[in-house]
Protein backbone atom coordinates (compact mmCIF):
# COMPACT_ATOMS: atom_id res chain seq x y z
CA UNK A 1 104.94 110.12 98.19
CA UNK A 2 102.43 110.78 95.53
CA UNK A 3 103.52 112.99 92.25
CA UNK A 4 101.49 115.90 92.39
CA UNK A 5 100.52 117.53 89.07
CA UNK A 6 98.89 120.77 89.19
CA UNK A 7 97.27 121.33 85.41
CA UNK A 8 94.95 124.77 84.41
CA UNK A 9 94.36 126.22 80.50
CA UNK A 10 95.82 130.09 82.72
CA UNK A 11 98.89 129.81 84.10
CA UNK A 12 98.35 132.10 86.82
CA UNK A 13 95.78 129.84 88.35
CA UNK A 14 98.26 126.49 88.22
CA UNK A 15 100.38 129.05 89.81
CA UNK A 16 97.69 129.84 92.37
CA UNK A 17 97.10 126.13 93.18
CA UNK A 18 100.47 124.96 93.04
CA UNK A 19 101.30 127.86 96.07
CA UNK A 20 98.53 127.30 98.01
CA UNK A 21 99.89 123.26 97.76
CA UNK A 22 103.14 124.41 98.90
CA UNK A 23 102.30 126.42 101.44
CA UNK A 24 100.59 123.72 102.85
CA UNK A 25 103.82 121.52 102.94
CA UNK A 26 103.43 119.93 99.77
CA UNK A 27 105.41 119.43 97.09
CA UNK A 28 104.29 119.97 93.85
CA UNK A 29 105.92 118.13 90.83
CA UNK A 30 104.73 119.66 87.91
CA UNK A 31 102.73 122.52 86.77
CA UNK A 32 101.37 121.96 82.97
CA UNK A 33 99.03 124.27 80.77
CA UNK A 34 97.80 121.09 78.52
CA UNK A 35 96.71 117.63 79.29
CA UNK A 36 99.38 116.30 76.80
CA UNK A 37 102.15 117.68 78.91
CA UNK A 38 100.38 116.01 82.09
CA UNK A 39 100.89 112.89 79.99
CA UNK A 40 104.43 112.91 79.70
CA UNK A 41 105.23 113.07 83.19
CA UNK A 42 102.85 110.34 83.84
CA UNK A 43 105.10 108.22 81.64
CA UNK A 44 107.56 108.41 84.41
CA UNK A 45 105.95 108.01 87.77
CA UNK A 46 103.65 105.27 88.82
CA UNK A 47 101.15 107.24 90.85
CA UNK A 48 99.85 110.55 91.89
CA UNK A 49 97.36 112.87 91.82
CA UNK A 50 96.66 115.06 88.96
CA UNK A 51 94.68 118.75 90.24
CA UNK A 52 92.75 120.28 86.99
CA UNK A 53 89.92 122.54 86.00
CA UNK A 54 87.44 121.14 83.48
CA UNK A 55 88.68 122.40 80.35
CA UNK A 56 92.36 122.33 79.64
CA UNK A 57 93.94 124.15 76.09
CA UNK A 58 93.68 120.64 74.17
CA UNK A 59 91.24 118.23 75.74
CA UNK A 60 88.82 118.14 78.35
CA UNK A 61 89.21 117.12 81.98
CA UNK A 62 87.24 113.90 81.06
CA UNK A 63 89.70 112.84 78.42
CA UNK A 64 92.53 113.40 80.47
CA UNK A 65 91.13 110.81 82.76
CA UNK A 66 90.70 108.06 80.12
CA UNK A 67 94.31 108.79 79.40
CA UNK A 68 95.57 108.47 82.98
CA UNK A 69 96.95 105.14 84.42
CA UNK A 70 94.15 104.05 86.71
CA UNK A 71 97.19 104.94 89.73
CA UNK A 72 96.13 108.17 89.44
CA UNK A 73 93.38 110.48 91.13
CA UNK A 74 92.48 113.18 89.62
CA UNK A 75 90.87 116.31 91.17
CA UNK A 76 88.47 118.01 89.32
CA UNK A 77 88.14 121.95 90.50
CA UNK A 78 85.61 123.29 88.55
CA UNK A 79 81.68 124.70 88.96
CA UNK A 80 79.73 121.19 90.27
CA UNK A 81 77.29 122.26 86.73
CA UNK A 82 80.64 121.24 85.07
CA UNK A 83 80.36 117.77 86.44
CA UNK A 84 77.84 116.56 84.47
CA UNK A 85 75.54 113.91 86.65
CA UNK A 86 78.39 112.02 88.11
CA UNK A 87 81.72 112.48 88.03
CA UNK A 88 83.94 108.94 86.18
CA UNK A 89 85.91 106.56 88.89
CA UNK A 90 89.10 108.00 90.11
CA UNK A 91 87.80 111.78 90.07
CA UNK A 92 86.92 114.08 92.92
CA UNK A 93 85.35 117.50 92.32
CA UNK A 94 85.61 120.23 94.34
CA UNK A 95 83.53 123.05 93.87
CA UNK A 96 84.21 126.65 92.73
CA UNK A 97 84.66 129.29 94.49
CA UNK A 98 87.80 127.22 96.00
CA UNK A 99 88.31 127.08 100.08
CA UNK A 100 92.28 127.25 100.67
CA UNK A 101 91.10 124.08 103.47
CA UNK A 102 89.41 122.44 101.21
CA UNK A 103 91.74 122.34 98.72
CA UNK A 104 94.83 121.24 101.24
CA UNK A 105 92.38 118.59 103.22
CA UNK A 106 91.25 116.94 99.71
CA UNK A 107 95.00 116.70 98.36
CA UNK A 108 95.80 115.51 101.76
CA UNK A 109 92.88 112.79 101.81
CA UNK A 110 93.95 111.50 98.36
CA UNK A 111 97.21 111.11 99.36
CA UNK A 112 96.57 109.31 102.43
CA UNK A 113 94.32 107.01 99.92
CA UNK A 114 97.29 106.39 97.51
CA UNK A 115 99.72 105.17 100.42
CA UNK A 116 97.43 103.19 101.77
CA UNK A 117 96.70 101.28 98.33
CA UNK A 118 100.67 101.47 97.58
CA UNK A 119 100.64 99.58 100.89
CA UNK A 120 98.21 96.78 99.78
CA UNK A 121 99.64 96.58 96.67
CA UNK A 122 102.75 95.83 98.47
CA UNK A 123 101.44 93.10 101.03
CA UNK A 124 99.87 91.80 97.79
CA UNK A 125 102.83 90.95 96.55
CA UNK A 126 105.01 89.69 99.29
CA UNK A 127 101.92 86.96 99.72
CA UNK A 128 102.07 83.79 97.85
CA UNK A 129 99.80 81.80 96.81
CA UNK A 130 99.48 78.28 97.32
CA UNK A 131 100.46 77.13 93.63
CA UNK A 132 103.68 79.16 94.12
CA UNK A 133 104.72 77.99 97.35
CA UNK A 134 103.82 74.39 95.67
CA UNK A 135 106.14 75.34 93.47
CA UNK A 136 108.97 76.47 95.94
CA UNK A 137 108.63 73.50 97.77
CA UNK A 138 109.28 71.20 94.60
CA UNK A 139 112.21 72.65 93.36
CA UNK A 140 113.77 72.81 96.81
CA UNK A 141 112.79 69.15 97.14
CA UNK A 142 114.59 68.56 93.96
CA UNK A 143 117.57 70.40 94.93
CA UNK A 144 118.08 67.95 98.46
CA UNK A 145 117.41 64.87 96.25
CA UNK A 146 119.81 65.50 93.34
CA UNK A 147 122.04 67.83 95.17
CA UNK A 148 122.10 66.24 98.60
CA UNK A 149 121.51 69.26 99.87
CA UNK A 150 119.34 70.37 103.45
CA UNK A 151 116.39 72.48 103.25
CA UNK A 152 118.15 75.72 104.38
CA UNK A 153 120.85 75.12 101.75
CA UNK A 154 118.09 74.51 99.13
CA UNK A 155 116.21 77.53 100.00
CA UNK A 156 119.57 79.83 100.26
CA UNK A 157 120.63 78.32 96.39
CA UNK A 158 117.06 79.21 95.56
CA UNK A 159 116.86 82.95 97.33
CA UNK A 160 120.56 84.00 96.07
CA UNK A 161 119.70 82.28 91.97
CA UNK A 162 116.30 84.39 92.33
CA UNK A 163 118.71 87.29 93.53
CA UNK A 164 121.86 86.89 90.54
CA UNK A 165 119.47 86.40 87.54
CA UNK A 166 117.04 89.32 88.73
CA UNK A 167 113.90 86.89 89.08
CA UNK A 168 110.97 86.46 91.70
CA UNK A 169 111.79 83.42 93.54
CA UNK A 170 108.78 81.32 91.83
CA UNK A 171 110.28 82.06 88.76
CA UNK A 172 113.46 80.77 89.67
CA UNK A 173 111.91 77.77 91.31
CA UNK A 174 110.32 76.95 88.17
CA UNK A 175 113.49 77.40 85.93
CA UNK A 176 115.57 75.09 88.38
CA UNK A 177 112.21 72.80 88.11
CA UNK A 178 112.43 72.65 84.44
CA UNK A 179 115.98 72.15 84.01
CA UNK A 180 116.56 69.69 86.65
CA UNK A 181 114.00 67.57 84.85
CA UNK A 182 115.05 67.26 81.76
């Protein structure tokens, strides 16, 4: 689920947005005044979208964005003259006056975006790559040499080391690789 962030200079409009959001079935994290705020509770979350107007009390909607993990979408409600010529990479505008279905289908869309990179980021990272699984394969060698141990056992000491000292498995491979040749 994607932190939602709903940040205006008038309070009444975040209040606006955020129930229009909620009414929609979304929940809404945080409802800020400044882009400073916005920062903090970016500090704590690793993605989600941020829903501003183009000039907040202490900075501008473009500075925000420079401040922003690149995690985050931002999107940009505010009068497309606003927008200069193009809007900067990981900002969508929507145009004033604000459509209650655009609004919803946009947060929606960006949402559905953000899962489906949290997904690839994911798959990403279960994949290894052929140096690493080099490296596996070497240190469970090692271990059935020295320790006269099968594959299976080799790959179990390796899995449950990874697990007990809090490391990737490559790293572990390469730790067992380093002291077991010494």
């Amino acid at each position: 689920m994607s932190h939602i962030i709903v940040v205006f200079p008038r309070r009444d409009n975040a209040v606006n947005i955020r129930n229009v959001l909620v009414r929609a079935g979304m929940e809404v994290s945080a409802v800020c005044l400044t882009g400073a705020k916005v920062l903090q509770y970016v500090d704590n979350w690793s993605d989600g979208i941020v829903v501003c107007g183009y000039h907040l009390q202490d900075m501008q909607y473009t500075e925000l964005r420079e401040a922003l993990p690149f995690s985050f979408d931002m999107l940009l409600v505010a009068p497309p003259s606003k927008w200069m010529d193009e809007l900067p990479e990981g900002v969508v505008g929507l145009p004033l006056p604000i459509k209650v279905y655009d609004l919803v289908s946009t947060v929606e869309m960006l949402q559905q975006s953000q899962e489906r990179e949290r997904k690839k980021r994911k798959e990403r990272s279960r994949k290894r790559n052929d140096a690493e699984k080099k490296l596996v394969d070497q240190a469970k060698a090692l271990l059935m040499e020295r320790n006269n141990m099968s594959e299976d056992e080799a790959h179990r000491y390796l899995q449950k080391s990874s697990m007990d000292s809090g490391t990737n498995l490559t790293e572990t491979a390469q730790m067992i690789l380093t002291i077991l040749n010494e």
